[in-house]
C-alpha atoms as a PDB file:
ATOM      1  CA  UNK A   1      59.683 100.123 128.322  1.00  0.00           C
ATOM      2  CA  UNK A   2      57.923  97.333 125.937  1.00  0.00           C
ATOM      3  CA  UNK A   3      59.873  97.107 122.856  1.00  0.00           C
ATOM      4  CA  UNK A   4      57.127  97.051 120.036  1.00  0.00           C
ATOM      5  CA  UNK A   5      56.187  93.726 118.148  1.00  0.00           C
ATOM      6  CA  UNK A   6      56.993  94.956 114.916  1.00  0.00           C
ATOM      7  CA  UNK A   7      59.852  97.536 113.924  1.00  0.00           C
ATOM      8  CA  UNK A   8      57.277 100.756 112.544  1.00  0.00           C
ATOM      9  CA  UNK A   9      57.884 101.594 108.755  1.00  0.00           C
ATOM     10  CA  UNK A  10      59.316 105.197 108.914  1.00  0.00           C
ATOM     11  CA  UNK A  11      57.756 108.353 108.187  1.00  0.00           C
ATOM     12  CA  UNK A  12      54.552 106.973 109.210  1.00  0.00           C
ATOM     13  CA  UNK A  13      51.540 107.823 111.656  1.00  0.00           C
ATOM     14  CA  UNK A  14      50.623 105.468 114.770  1.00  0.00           C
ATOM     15  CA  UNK A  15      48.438 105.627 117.735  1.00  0.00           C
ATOM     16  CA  UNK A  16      49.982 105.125 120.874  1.00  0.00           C
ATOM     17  CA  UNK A  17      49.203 105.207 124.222  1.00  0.00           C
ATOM     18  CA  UNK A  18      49.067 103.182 127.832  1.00  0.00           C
ATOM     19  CA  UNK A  19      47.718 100.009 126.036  1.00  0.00           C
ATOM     20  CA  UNK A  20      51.067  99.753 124.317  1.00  0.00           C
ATOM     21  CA  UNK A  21      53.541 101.924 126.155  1.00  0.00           C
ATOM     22  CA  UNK A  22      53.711 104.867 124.132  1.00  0.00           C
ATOM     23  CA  UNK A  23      55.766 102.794 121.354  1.00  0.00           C
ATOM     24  CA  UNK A  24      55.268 102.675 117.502  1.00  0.00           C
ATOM     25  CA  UNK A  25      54.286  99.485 116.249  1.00  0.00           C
ATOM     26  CA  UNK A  26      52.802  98.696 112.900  1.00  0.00           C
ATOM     27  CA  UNK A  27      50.215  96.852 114.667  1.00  0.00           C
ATOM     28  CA  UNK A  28      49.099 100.360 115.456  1.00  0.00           C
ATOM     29  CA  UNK A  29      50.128 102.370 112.040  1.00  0.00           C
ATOM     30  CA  UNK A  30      47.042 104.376 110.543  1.00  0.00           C
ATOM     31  CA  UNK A  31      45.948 103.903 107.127  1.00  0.00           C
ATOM     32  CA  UNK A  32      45.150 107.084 104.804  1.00  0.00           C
ATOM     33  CA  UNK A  33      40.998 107.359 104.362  1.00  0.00           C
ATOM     34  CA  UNK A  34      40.370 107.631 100.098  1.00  0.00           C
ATOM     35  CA  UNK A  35      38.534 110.157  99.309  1.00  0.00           C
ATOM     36  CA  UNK A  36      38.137 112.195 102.720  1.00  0.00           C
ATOM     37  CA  UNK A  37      37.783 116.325 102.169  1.00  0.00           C
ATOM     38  CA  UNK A  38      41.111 116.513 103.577  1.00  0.00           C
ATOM     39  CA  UNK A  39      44.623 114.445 104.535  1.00  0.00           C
ATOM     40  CA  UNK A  40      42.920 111.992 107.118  1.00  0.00           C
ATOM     41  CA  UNK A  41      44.309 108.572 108.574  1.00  0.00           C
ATOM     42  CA  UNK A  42      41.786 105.694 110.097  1.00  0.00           C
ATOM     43  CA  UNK A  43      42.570 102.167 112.512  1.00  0.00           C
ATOM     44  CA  UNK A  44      39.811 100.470 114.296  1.00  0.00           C
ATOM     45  CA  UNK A  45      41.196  98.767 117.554  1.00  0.00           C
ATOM     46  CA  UNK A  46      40.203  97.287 120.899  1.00  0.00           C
ATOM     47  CA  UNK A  47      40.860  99.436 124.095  1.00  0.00           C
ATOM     48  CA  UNK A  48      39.891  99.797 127.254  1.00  0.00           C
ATOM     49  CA  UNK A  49      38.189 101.764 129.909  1.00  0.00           C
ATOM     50  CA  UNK A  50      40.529 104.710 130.980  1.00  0.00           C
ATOM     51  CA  UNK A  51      43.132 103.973 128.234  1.00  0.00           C
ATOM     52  CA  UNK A  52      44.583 107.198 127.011  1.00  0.00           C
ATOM     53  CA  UNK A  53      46.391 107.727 123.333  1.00  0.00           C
ATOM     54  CA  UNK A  54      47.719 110.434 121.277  1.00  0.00           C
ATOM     55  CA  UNK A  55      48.917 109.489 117.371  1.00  0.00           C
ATOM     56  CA  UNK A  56      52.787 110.205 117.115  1.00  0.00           C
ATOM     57  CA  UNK A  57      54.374 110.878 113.253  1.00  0.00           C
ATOM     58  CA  UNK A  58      57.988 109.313 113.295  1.00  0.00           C
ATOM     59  CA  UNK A  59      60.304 109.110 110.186  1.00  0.00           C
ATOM     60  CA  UNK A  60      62.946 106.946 112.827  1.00  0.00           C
ATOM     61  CA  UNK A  61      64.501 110.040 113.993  1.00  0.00           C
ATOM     62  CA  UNK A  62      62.184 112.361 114.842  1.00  0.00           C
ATOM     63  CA  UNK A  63      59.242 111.640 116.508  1.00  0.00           C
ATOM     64  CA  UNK A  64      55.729 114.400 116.382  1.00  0.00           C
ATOM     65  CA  UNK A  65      53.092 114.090 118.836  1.00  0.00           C
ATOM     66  CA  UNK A  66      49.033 115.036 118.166  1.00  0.00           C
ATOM     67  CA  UNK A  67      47.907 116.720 120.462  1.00  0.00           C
ATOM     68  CA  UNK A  68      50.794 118.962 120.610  1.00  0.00           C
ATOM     69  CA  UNK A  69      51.529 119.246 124.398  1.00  0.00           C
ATOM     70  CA  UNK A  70      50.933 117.388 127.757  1.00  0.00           C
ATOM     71  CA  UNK A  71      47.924 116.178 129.455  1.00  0.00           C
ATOM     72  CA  UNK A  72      45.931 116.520 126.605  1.00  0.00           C
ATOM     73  CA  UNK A  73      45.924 112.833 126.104  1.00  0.00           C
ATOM     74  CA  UNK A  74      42.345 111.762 124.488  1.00  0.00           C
ATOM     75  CA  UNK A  75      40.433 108.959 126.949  1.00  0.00           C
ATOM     76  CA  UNK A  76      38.323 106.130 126.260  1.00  0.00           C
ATOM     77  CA  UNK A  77      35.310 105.662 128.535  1.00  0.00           C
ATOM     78  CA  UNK A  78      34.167 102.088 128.085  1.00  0.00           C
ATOM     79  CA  UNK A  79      36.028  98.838 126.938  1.00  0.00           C
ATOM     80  CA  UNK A  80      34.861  98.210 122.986  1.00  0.00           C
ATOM     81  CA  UNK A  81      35.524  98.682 119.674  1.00  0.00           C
ATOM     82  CA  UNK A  82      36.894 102.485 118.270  1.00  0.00           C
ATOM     83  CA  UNK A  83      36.769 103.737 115.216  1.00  0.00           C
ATOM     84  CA  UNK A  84      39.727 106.341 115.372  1.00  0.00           C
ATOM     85  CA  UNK A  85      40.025 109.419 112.769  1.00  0.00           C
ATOM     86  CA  UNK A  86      43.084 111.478 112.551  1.00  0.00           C
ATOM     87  CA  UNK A  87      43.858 114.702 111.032  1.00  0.00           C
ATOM     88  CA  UNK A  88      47.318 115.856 111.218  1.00  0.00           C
ATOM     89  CA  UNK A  89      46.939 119.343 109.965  1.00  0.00           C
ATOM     90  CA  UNK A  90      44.334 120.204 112.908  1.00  0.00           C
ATOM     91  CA  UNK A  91      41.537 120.372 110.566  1.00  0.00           C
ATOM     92  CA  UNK A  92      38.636 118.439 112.247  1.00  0.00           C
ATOM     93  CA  UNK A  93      35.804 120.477 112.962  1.00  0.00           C
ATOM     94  CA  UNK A  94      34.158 121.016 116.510  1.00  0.00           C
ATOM     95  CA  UNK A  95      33.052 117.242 117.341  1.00  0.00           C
ATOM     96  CA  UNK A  96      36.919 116.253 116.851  1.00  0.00           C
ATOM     97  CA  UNK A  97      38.938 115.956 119.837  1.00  0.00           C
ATOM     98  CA  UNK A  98      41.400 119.135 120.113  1.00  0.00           C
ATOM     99  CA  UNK A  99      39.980 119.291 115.616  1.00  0.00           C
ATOM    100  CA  UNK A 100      43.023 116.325 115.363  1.00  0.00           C
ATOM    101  CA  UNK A 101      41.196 113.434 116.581  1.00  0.00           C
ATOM    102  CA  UNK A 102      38.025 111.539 116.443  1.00  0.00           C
ATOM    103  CA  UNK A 103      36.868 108.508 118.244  1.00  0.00           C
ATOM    104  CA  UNK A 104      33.993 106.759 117.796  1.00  0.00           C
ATOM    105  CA  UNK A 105      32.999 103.596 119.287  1.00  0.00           C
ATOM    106  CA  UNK A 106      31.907 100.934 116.976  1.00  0.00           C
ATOM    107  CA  UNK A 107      31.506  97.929 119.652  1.00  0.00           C
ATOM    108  CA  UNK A 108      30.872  98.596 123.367  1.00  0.00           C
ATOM    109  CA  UNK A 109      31.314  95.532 125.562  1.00  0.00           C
ATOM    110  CA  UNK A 110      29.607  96.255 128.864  1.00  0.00           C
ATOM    111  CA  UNK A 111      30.301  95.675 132.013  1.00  0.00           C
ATOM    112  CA  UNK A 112      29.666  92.097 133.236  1.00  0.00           C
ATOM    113  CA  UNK A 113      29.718  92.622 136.958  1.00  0.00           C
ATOM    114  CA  UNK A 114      27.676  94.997 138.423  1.00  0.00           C
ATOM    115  CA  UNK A 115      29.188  96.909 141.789  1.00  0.00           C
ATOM    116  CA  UNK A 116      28.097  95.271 144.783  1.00  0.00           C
ATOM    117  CA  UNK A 117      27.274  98.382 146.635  1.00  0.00           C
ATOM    118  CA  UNK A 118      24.901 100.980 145.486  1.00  0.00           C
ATOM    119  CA  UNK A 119      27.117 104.412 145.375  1.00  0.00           C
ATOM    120  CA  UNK A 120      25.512 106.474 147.683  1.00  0.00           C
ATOM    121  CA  UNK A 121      23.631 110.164 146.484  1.00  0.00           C
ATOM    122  CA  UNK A 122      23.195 113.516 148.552  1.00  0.00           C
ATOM    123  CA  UNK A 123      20.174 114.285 149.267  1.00  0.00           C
ATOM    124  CA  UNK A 124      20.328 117.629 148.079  1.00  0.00           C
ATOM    125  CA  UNK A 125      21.403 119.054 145.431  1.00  0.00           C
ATOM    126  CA  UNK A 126      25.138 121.538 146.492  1.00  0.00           C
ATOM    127  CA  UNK A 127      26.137 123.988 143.455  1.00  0.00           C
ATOM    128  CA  UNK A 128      29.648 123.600 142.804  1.00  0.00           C
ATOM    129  CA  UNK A 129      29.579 119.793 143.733  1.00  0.00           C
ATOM    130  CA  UNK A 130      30.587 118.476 140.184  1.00  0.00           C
ATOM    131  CA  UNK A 131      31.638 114.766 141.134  1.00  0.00           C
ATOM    132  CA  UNK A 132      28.002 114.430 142.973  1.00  0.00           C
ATOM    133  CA  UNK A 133      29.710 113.286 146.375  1.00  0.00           C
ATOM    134  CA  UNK A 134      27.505 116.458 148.971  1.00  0.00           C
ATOM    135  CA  UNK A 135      30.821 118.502 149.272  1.00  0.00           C
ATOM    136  CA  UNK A 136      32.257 120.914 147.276  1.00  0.00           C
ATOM    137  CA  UNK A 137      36.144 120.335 146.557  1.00  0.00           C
ATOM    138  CA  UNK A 138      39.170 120.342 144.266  1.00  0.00           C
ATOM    139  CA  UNK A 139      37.980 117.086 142.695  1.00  0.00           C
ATOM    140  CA  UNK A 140      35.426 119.176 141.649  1.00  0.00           C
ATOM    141  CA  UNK A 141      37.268 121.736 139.984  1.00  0.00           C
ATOM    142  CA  UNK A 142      39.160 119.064 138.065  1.00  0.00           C
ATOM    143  CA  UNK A 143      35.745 117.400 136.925  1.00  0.00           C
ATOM    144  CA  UNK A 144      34.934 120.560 135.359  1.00  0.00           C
ATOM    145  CA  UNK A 145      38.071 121.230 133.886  1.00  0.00           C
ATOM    146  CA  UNK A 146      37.828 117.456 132.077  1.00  0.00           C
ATOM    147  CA  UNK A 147      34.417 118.469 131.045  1.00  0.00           C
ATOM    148  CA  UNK A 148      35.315 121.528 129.611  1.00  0.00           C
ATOM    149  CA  UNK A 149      38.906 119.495 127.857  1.00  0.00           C
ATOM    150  CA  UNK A 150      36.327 116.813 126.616  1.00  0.00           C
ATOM    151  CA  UNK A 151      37.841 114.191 128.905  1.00  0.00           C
ATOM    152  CA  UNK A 152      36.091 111.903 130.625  1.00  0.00           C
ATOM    153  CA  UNK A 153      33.971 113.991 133.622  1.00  0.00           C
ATOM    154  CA  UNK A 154      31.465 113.256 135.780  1.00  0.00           C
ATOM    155  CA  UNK A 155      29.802 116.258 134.499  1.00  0.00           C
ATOM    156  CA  UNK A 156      27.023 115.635 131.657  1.00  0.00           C
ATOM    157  CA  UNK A 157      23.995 117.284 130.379  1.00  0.00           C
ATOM    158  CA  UNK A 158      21.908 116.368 133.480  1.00  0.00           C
ATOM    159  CA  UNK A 159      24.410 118.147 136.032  1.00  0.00           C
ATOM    160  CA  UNK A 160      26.101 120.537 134.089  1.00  0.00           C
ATOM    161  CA  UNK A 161      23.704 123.332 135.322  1.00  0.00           C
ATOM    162  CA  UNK A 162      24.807 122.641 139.299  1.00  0.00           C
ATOM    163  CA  UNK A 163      28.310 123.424 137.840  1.00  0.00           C
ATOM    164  CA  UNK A 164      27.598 127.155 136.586  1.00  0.00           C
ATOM    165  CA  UNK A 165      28.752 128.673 139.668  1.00  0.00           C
ATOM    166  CA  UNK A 166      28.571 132.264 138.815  1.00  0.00           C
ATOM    167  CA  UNK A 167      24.951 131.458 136.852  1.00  0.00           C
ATOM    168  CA  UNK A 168      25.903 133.502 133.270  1.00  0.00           C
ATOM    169  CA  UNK A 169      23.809 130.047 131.962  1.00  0.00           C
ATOM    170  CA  UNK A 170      27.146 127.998 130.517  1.00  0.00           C
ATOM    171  CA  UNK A 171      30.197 126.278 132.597  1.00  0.00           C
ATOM    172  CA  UNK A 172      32.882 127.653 131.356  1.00  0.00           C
ATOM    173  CA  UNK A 173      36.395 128.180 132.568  1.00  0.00           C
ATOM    174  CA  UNK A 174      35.172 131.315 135.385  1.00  0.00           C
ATOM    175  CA  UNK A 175      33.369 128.895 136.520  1.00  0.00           C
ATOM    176  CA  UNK A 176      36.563 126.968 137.688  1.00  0.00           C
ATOM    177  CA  UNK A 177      38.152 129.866 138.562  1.00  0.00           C
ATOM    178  CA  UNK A 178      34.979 131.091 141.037  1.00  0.00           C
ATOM    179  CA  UNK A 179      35.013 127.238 143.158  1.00  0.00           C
ATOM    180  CA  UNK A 180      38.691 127.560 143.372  1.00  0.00           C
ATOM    181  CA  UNK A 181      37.919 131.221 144.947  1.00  0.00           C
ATOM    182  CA  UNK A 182      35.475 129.957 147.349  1.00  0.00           C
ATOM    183  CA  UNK A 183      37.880 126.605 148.375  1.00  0.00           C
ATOM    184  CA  UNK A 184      40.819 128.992 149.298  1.00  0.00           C
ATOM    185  CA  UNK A 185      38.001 131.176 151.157  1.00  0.00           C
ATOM    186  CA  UNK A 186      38.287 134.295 149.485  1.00  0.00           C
ATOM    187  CA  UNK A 187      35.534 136.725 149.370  1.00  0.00           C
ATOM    188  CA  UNK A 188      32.793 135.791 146.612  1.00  0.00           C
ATOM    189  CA  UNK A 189      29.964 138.099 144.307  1.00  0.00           C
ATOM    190  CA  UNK A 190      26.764 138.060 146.544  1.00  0.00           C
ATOM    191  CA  UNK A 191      24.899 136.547 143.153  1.00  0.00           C
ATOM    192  CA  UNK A 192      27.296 133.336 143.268  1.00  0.00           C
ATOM    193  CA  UNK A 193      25.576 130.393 144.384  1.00  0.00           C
ATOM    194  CA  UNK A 194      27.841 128.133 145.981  1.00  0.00           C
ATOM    195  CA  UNK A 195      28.357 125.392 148.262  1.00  0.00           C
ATOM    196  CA  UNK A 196      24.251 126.029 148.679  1.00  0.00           C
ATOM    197  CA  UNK A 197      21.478 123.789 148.336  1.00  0.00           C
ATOM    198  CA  UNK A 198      19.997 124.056 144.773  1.00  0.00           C
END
């Protein structure tokens, strides 16, 4: 474990995460917003593709987490610039991550290689098949279910429809629940479409 760079003030708020092992560190402390509708805290930093952070409350004894729980962690998408927004008292409305957190990118650096091979596409379309790769599997399933969690997912407005297996016109969590059904092969509604061409 990194020990942080600067001993954190106590009884203060700080995003952590993998960029900076989970540790409080003033270089990461939040600073109230003036004159936000409700108690709010604001930093602006540099992260990563794939870097994943939660803000922790610690008075140098205790120590409070936000998100409450595990493997909710909130994940950037693209190396840049973030604009981060936290609420401790879960009041953010639907666009905030878990109503605690909100990210918003304020400087995206693109990528400056581009891949050398072409990924390659089905040629049809498979319901079910969330990550896009002609089969349908467990990867699948957890695609949804980051989709669904606002994490990172190969599932977007274009494909999203391919992933309402049991067609009620929204993915949702039966959705999950019906390509699990049909991966351990047990028996499915006639008016499920899966694993079929669409």
């Amino acid at each position: 474990v990194v020990e942080p760079t600067t001993a954190p003030a106590q009884g203060a708020y700080y995003v952590v995460g993998t960029f900076n092992n989970w540790a409080a560190d003033d270089a990461y402390k939040l600073t109230a917003v003036d004159g936000a509708d409700a108690e709010e805290y604001t930093i602006t930093l540099e992260l990563a593709n794939e870097d994943e952070l939660k803000v922790i409350y610690t008075d140098g004894e205790t120590t409070t987490w936000y998100p409450e729980g595990m493997d909710n962690n909130y994940t950037i998408t693209a190396d840049g610039k973030y604009d981060i927004y936290f609420r401790p008292n879960y009041d953010g409305n639907d666009d905030w991550y878990e109503k605690v957190l909100f990210v918003k990118a304020s400087e995206v650096i693109e990528p400056t290689e581009t891949p050398t091979e072409e990924p390659t596409t089905p040629t049809e379309i498979i319901w079910g098949d969330a990550d896009g790769d002609g089969t349908v599997t467990a990867m699948d399933v957890t695609q949804i279910q980051r989709y669904l969690t606002r994490v990172a997912s190969t599932v977007n407005k274009d494909n999203e429809y391919i992933c309402d297996v049991d067609g009620d016109g929204e993915v949702t969590v039966m959705d999950v629940t019906v390509i699990q059904r049909y991966l351990a092969h047990i028996a499915l509604p006639d008016n499920v479409h899966i694993g079929k061409a669409g």
